[in-house]
Protein backbone atom coordinates (compact mmCIF):
# COMPACT_ATOMS: atom_id res chain seq x y z
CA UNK A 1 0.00 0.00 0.00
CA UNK A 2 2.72 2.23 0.79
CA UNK A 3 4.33 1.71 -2.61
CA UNK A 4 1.07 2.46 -4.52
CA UNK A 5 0.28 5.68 -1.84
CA UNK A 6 3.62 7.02 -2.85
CA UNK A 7 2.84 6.24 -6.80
CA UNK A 8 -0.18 8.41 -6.28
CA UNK A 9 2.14 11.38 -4.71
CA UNK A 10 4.56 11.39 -7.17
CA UNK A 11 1.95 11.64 -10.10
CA UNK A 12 -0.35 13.90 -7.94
CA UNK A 13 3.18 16.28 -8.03
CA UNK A 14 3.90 16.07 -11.25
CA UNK A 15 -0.21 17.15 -12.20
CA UNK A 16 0.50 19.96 -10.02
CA UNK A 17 3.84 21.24 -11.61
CA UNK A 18 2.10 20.84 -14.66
CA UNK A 19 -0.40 22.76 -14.26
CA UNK A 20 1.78 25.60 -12.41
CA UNK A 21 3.51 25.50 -15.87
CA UNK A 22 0.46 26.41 -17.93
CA UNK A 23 -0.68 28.93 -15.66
CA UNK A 24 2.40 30.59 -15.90
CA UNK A 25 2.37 29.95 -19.47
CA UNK A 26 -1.22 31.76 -20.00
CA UNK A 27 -0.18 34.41 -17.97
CA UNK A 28 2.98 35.32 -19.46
CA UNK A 29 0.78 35.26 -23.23
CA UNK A 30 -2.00 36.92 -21.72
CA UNK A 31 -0.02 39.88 -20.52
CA UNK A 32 0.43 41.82 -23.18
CA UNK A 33 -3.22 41.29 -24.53
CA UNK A 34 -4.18 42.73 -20.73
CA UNK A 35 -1.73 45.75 -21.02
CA UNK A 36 -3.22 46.39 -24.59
CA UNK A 37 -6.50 46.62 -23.05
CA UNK A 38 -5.47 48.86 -20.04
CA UNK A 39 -4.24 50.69 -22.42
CA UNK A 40 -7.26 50.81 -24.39
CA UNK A 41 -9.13 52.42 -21.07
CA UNK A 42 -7.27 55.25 -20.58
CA UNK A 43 -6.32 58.60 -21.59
CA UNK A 44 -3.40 59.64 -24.09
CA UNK A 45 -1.04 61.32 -20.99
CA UNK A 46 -1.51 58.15 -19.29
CA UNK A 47 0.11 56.09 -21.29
CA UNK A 48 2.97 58.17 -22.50
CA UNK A 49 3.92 59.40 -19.09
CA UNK A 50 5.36 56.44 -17.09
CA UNK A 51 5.09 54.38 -15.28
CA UNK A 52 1.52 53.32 -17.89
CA UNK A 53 -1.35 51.97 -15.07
CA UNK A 54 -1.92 48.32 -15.28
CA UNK A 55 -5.77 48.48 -14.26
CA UNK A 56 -8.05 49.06 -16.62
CA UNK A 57 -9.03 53.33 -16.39
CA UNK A 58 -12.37 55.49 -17.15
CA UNK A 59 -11.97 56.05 -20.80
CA UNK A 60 -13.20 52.56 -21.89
CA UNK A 61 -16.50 53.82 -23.66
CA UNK A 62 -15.16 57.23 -24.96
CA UNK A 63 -12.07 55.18 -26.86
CA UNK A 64 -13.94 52.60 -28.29
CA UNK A 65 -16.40 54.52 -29.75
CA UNK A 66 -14.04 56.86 -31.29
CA UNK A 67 -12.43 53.60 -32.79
CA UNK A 68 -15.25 52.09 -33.53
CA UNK A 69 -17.22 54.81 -35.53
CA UNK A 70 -14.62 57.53 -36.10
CA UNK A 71 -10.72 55.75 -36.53
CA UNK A 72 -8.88 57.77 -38.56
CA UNK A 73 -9.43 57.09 -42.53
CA UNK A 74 -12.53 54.78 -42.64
CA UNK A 75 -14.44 53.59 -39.21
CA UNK A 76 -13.29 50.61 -37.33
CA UNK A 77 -16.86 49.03 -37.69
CA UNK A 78 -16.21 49.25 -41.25
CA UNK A 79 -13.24 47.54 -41.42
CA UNK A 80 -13.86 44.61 -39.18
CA UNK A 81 -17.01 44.24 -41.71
CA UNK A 82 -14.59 44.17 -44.78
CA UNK A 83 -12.34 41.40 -42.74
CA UNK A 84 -15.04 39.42 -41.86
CA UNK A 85 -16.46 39.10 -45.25
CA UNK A 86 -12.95 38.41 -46.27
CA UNK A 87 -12.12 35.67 -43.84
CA UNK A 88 -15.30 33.97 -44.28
CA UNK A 89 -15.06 34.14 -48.10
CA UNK A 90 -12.25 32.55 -48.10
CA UNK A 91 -12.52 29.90 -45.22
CA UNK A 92 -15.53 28.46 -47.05
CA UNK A 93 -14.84 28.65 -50.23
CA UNK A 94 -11.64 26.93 -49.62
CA UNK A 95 -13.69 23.55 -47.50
CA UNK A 96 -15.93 23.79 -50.80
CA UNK A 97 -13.20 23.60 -53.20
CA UNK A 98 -11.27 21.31 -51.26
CA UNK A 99 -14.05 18.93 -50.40
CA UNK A 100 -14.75 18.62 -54.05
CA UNK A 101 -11.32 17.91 -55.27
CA UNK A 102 -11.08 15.90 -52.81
CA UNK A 103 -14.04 13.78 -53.50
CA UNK A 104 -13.37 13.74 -56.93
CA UNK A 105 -9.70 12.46 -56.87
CA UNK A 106 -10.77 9.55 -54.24
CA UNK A 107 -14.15 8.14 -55.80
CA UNK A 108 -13.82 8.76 -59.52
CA UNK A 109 -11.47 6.90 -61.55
CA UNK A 110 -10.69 9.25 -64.82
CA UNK A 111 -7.11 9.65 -66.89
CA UNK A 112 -4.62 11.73 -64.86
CA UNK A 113 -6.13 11.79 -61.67
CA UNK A 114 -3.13 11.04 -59.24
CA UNK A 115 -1.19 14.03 -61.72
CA UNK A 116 -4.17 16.02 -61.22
CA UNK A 117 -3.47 15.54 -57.30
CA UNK A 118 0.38 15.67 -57.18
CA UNK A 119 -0.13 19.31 -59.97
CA UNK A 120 -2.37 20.64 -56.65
CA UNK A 121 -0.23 19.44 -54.19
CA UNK A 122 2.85 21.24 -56.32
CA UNK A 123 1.47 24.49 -55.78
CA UNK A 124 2.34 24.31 -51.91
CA UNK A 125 5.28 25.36 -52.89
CA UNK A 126 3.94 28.86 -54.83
CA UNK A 127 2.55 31.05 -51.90
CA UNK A 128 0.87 34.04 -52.50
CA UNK A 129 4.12 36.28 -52.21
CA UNK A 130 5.70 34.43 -55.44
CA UNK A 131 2.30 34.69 -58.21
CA UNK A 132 0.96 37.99 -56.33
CA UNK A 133 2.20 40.22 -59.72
CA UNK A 134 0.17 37.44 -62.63
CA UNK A 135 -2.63 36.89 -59.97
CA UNK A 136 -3.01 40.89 -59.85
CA UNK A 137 -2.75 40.95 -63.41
CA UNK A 138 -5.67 38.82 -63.43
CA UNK A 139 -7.87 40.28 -61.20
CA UNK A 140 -7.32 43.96 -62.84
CA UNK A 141 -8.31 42.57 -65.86
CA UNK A 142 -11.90 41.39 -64.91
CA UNK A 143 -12.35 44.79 -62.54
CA UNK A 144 -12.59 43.35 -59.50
CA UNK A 145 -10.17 45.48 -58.03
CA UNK A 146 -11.52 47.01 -54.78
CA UNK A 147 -14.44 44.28 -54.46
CA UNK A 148 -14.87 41.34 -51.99
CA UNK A 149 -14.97 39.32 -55.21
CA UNK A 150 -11.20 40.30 -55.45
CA UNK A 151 -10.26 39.92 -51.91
CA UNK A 152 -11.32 36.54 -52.04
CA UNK A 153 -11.20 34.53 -55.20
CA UNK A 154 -7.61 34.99 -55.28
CA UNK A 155 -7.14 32.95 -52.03
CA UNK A 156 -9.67 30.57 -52.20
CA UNK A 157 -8.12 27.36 -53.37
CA UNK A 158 -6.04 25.69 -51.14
CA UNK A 159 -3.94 22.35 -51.86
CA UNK A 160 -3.36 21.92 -47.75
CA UNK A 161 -7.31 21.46 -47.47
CA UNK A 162 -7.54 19.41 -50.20
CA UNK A 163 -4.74 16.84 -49.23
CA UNK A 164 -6.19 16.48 -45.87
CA UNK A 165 -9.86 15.65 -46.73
CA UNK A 166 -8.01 13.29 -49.35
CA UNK A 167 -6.44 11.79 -46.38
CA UNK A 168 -9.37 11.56 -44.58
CA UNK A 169 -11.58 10.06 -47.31
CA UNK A 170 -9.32 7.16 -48.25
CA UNK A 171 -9.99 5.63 -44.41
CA UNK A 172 -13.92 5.82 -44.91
CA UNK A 173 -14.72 1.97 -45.23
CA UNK A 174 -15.23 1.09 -49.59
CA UNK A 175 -18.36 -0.57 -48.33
CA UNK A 176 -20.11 2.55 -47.39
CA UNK A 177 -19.61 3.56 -51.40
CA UNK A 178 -20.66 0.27 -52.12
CA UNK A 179 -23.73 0.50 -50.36
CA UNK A 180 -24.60 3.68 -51.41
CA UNK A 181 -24.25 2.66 -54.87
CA UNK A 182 -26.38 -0.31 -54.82
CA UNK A 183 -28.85 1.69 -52.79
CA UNK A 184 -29.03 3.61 -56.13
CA UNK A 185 -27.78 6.87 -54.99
CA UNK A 186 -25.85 8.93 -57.04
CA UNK A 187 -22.63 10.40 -56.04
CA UNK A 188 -23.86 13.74 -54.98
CA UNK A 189 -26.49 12.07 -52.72
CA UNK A 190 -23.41 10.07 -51.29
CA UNK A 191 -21.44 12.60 -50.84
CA UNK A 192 -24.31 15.18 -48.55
CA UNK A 193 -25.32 12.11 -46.88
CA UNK A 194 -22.15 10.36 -45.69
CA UNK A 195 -19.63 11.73 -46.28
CA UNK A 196 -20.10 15.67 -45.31
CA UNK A 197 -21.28 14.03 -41.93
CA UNK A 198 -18.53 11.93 -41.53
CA UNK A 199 -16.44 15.07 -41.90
CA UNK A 200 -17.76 17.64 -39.67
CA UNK A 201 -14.81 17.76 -37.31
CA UNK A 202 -12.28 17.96 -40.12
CA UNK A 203 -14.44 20.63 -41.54
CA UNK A 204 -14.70 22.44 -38.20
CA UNK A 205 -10.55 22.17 -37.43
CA UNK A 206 -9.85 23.55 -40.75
CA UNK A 207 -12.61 26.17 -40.75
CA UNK A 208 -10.92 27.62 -37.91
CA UNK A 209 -7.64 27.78 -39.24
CA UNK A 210 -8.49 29.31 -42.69
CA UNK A 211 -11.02 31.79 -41.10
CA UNK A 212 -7.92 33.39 -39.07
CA UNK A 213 -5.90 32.74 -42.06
CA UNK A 214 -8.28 35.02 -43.80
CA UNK A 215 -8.61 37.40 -40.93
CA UNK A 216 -4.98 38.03 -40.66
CA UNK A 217 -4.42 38.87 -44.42
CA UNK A 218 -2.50 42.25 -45.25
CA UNK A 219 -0.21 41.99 -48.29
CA UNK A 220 -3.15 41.06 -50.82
CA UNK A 221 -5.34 43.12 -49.28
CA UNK A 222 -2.84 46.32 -49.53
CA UNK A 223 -1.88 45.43 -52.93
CA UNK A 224 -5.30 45.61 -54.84
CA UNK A 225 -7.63 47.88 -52.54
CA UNK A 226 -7.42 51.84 -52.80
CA UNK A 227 -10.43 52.51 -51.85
CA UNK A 228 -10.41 53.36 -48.24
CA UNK A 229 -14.08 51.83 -47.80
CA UNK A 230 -12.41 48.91 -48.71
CA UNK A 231 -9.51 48.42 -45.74
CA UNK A 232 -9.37 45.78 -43.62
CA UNK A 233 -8.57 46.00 -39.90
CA UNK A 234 -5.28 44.57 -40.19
CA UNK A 235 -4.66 47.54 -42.73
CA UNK A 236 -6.06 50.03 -41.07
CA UNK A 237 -4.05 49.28 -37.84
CA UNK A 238 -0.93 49.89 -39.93
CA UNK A 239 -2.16 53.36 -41.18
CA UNK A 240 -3.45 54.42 -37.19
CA UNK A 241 0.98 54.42 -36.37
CA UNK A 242 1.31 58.17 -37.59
CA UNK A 243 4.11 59.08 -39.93
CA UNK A 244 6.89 61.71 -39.73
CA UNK A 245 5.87 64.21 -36.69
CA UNK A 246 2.32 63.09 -36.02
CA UNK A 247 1.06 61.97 -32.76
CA UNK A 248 -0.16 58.30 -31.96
CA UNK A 249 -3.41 58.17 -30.77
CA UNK A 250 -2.49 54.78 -28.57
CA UNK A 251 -5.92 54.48 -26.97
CA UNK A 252 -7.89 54.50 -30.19
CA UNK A 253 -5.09 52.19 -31.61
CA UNK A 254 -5.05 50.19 -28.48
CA UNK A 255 -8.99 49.89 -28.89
CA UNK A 256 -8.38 48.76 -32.42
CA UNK A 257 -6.32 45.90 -31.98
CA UNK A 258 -8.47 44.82 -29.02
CA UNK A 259 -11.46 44.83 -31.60
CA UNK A 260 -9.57 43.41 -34.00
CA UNK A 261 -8.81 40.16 -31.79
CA UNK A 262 -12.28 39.35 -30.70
CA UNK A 263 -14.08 37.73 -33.92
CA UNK A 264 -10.90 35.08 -34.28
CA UNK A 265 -11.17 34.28 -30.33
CA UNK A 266 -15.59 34.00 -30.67
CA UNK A 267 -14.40 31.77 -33.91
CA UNK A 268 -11.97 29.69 -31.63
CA UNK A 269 -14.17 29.37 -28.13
CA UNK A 270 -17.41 28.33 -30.55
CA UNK A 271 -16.00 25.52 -32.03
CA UNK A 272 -13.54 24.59 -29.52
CA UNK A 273 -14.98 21.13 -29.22
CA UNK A 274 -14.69 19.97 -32.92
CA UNK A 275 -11.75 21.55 -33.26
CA UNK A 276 -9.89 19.70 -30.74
CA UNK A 277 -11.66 16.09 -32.13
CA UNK A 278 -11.24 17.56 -35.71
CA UNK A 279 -7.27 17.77 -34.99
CA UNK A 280 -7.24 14.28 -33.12
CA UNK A 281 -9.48 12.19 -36.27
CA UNK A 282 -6.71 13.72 -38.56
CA UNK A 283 -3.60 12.27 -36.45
CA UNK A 284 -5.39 9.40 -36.61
């Protein structure tokens, strides 16, 4: 007994120190994100005379409302719009592209169709940085400069999405086709009704993913927008750092980037669950 008691100890001590760890851990990230918001609370002097407060002040409504309908080109409210169309755009249209190239390359046998996967799986190696002057080019051309259209169309295919709902449909059981097949349904029916089930979680991990991948876009955005209506928030914290002799308004910046991190976090906390199982069915 005395052997198993001290088993139970040394594992009890080792929980604890491990969760001493991540509480330091969280703290130490979380930090900065609280000083942001103190910062984000108070007045101007306050935070340029030191030492800056560290508890939240009286300014929070005043500052946030000047971010959020005034900022300093185009309102805050306007931009987080523009961002959230953008990183919604281009998380779903990525599942839907990927899901279908997917589905194609595993359950229909045509010419080609493992070079069709390996030419997708090639372009991992061409980000956005290396075909952003032909893929401008391109959008000019059709006019969809300074649209959602060309925010997102650009950046909606993705070969990472597509390889890993490949992955995941070669373990679904060939009976399951087979079934469905002699059940007479057609491979559309198959695919709503077993397969996008069967793929929820995978769905949900990489929804999350490409939605702040979308979210945190800046170089594409910057390159074919000039149109301030058309700024996202990532931009338009960039323009709010003044230039030559100009004052920084920090709590209306501070505000800003605050604002800015709260749709990825609601994104996140919401689907938590099937993110987590999402990430474990794909290591599996």
């Amino acid at each position: 007994m005395a052997f198993g008691n001290g088993i139970v100890q040394k594992k009890g001590s080792h929980l604890w120190l491990t969760h001493l760890f991540m509480i330091l851990g969280v703290l130490i990230i979380f930090f900065p994100i609280w000083l942001a918001f103190v910062a984000s609370t108070v007045t101007q002097p306050e935070i340029v005379s030191p030492p800056m407060p560290i508890l939240p002040g009286d300014q929070f409504i005043d500052n946030y409302k000047a971010a959020l309908f005034a900022g300093v080109n185009v309102p805050v409210a306007k931009m987080l719009f523009n961002s959230f169309v953008m990183a919604m755009g281009i998380a779903v249209g990525k599942i839907t592209i990927s899901l279908l190239s997917a589905f194609a390359i595993v359950y229909f046998r045509f010419p080609g169709r493992q070079v069709f996967f390996w030419l997708i799986f090639i372009t991992l190696m061409l980000p956005v940085e290396v075909r952003i002057v032909p893929t401008f080019e391109v959008i000019a051309s059709f006019g969809l400069l300074n649209s959602y259209s060309g925010l997102i169309l650009p950046l909606i295919a993705s070969a990472t999405a597509t390889f890993l709902f490949r992955q995941f449909f070669m373990t679904i059981p060939d009976e399951l086709a087979e079934a469905a097949r002699v059940d007479g349904a057609k491979p559309m029916r198959f695919f709503i009704d077993i397969v996008l089930p069967m793929s929820r979680t995978n769905i949900a991990a990489l929804f999350v993913i490409l939605f702040i991948y979308g979210w945190n876009q800046y170089l594409w955005p910057l390159l074919i927008t000039t149109d301030p209506e058309m700024n996202t928030i990532v931009m338009g914290i960039k323009q709010m750092f003044p230039s030559g002799d100009d004052v920084a308004e920090w709590p209306v910046i501070m505000a800003t980037s605050i604002l800015a991190m709260i749709p990825p976090v609601i994104v996140v906390i919401s689907m938590q669950k099937l993110f987590v199982r999402g990430l474990m069915d794909s290591e599996k």
